[in-house]
Protein backbone atom coordinates (compact mmCIF):
# COMPACT_ATOMS: atom_id res chain seq x y z
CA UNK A 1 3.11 -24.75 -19.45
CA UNK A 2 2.46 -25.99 -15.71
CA UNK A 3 5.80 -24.52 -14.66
CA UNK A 4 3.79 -21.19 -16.34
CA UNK A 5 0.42 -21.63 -14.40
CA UNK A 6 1.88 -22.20 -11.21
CA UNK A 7 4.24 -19.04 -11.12
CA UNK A 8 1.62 -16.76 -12.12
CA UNK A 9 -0.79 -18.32 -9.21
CA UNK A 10 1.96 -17.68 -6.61
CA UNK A 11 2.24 -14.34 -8.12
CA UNK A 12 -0.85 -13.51 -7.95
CA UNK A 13 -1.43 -14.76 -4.09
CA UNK A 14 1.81 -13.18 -3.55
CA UNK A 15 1.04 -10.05 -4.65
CA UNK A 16 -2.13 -9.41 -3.84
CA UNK A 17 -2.71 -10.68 -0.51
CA UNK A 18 0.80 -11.82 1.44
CA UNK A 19 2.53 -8.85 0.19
CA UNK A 20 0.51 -6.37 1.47
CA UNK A 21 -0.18 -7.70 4.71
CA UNK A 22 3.43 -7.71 5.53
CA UNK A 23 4.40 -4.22 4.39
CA UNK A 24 0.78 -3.23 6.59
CA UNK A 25 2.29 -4.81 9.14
CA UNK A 26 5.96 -3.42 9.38
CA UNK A 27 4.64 0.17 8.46
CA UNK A 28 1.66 0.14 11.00
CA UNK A 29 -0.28 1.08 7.43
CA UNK A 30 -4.03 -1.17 6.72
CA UNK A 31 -3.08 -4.07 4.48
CA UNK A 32 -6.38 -2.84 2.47
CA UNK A 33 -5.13 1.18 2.25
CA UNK A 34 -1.59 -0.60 0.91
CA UNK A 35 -3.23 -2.68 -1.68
CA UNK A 36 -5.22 0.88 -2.47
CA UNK A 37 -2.38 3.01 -2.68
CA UNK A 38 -0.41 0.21 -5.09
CA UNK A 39 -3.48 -0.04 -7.42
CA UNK A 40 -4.75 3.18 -7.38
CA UNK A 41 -0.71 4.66 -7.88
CA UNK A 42 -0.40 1.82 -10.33
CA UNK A 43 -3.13 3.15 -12.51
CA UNK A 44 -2.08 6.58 -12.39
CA UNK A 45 1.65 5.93 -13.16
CA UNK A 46 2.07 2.57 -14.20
CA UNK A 47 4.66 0.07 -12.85
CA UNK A 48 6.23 2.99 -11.40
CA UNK A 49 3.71 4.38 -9.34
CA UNK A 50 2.76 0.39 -8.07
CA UNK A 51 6.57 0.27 -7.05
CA UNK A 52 6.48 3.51 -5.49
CA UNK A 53 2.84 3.50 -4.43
CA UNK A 54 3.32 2.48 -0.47
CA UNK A 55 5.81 4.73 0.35
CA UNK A 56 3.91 7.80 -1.31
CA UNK A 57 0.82 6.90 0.90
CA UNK A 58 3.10 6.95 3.75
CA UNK A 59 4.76 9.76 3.47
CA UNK A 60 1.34 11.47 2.21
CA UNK A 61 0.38 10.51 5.99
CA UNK A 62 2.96 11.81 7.66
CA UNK A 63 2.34 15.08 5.80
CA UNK A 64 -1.42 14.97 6.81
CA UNK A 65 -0.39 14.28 10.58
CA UNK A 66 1.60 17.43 10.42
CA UNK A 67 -1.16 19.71 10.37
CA UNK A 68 -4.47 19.90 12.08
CA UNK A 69 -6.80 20.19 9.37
CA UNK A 70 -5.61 17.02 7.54
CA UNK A 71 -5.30 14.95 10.89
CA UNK A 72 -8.31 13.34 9.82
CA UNK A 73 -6.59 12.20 6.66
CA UNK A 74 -4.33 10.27 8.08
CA UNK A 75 -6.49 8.79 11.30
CA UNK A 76 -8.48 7.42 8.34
CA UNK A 77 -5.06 5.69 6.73
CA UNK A 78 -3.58 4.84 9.77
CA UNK A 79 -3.40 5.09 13.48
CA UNK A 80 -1.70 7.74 14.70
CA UNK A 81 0.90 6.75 17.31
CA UNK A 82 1.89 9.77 20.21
C-alpha cells in the first residue's frame, strides 16, 4: 500500500509541476500556458488531448505568429523570437 502512496505522490509532483517546467523550458512555451493547454486539451479530449495538448498549443502559436491580427495571440503564449 506504501509502495501505492508513494508512486502516485511522485506522479503527481511529476506531472504537475517538474514536467511542465521542462517542456516550458525546451519549447520557450510558459510552464503555466503548458500545464493550461494539457488540462484544458485533457478535458476536451481526454488522455488524448493531455498527450497531445503541448504540441497543439505550439503549433496553434506558430499559426497565430503567422499573421498580424493573431500576433497578439501568441505574444500572450509565448515570446516571440525574430
Amino acid at each position: 500500500m506504501a509502495t501505492l502512496i508513494g508512486l502516485a505522490v511522485i506522479q503527481t509532483i511529476m506531472g504537475n509541476f517538474v514536467d511542465p517546467r521542462v517542456q516550458g523550458k525546451s519549447l520557450q512555451l510558459s510552464p503555466f500556458i503548458a500545464l493550461v493547454s494539457i488540462v484544458f486539451w485533457g478535458w476536451v479530449w481526454g488522455i488524448p488531448g493531455a498527450i497531445l495538448g503541448v504540441p497543439m498549443t505550439i503549433s496553434i502559436i506558430l499559426f497565430c505568429q503567422e499573421f498580424e491580427a493573431t500576433r497578439g495571440v501568441a505574444i500572450v503564449l509565448c515570446e516571440i523570437k525574430n
